[in-house]
C-alpha atoms as a PDB file:
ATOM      1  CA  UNK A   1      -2.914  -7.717 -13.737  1.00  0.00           C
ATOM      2  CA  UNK A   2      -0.757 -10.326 -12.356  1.00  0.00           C
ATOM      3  CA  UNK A   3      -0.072 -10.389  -8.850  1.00  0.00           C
ATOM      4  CA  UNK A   4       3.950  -9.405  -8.687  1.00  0.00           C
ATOM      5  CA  UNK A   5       3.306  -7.235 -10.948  1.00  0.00           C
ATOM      6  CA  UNK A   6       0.621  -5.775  -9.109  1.00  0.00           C
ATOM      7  CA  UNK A   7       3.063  -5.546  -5.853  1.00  0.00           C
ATOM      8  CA  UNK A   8       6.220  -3.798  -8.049  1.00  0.00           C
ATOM      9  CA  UNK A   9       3.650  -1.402  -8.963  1.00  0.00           C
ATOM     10  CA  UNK A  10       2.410  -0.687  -4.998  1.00  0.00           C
ATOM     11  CA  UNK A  11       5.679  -0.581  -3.490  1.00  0.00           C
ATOM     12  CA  UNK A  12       6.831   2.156  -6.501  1.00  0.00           C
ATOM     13  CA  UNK A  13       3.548   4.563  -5.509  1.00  0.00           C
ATOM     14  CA  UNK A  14       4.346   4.347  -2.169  1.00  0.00           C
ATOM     15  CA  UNK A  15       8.102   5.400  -2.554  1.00  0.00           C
ATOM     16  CA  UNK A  16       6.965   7.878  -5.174  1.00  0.00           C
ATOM     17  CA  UNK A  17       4.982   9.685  -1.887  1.00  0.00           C
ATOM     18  CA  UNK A  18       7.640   9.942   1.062  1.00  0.00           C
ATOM     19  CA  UNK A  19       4.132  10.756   3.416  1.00  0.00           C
ATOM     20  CA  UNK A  20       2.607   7.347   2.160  1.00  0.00           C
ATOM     21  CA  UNK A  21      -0.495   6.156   1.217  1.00  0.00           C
ATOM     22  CA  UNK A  22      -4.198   5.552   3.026  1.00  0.00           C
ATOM     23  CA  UNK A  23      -5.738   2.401   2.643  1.00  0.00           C
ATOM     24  CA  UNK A  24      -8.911   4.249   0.316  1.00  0.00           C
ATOM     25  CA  UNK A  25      -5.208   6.180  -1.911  1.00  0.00           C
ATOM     26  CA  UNK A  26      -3.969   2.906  -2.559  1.00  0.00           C
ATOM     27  CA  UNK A  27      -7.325   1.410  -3.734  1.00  0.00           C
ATOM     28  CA  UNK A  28      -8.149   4.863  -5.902  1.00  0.00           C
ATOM     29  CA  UNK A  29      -4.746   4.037  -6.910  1.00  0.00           C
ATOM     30  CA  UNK A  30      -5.606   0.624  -8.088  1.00  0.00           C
ATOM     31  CA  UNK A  31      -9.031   0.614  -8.976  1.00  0.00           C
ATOM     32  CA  UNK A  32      -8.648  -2.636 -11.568  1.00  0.00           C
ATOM     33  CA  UNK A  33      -8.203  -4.389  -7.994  1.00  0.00           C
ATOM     34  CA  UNK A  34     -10.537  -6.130  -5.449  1.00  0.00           C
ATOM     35  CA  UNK A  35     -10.558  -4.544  -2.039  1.00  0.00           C
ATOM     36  CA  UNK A  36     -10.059  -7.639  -0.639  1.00  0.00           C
ATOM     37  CA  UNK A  37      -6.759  -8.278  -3.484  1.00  0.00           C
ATOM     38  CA  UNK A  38      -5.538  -5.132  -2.292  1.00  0.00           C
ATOM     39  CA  UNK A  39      -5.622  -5.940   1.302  1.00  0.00           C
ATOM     40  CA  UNK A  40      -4.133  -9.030   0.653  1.00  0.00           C
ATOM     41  CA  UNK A  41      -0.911  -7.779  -0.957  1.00  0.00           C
ATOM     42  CA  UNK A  42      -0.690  -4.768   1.911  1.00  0.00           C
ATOM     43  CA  UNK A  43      -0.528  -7.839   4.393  1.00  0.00           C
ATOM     44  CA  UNK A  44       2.438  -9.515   1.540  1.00  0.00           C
ATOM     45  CA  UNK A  45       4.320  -6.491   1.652  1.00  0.00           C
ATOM     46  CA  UNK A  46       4.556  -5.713   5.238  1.00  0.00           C
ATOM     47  CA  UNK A  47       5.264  -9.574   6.276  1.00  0.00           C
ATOM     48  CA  UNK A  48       8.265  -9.582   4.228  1.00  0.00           C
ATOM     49  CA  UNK A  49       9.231  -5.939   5.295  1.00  0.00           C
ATOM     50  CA  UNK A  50       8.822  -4.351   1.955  1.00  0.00           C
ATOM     51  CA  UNK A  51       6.485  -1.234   3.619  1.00  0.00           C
ATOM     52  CA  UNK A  52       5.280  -0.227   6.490  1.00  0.00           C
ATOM     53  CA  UNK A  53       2.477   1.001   8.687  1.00  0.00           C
ATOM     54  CA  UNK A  54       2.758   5.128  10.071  1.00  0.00           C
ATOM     55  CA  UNK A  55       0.332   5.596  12.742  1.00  0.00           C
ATOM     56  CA  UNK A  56       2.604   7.535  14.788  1.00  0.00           C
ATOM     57  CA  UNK A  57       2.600  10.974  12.592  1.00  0.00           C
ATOM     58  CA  UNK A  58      -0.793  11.563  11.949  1.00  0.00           C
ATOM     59  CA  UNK A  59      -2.764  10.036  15.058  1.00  0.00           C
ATOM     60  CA  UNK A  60      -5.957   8.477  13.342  1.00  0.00           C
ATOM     61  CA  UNK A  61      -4.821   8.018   9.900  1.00  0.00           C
ATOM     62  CA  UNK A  62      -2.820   5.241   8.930  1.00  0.00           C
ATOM     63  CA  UNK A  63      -0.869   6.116   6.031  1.00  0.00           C
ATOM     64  CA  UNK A  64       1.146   2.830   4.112  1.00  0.00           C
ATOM     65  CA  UNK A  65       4.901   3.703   3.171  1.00  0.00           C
ATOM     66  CA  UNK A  66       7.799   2.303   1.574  1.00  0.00           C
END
């Protein structure tokens, strides 16, 4: 899979779940990716403000949205 397709693709499962994502959703998600490839586009994404980080609404589980 190339790699913007690969980040259309994230950004459209996160929207699709208003709660967002974990970390181990988005790699079941995306199993045909490296944890380490999937890390790196989470970093992509939030650098150029394309999702986000929720730790505030469920204290002790991050959950990615979009």
């Amino acid at each position: 899979m190339k790699i913007r397709e690969a980040r259309e693709r994230m950004v459209r499962a996160l929207r699709e779940k208003p709660e967002g994502l974990t970390r181990d959703e988005i790699q079941e998600r995306f199993p045909e990716l490296a944890y380490d490839r999937v890390d790196a586009l989470l970093r992509y994404l939030y650098h150029r403000y394309l999702v986000g980080l929720d730790v505030v609404t469920n204290p002790g589980h991050a959950r990615w949205v979009a």
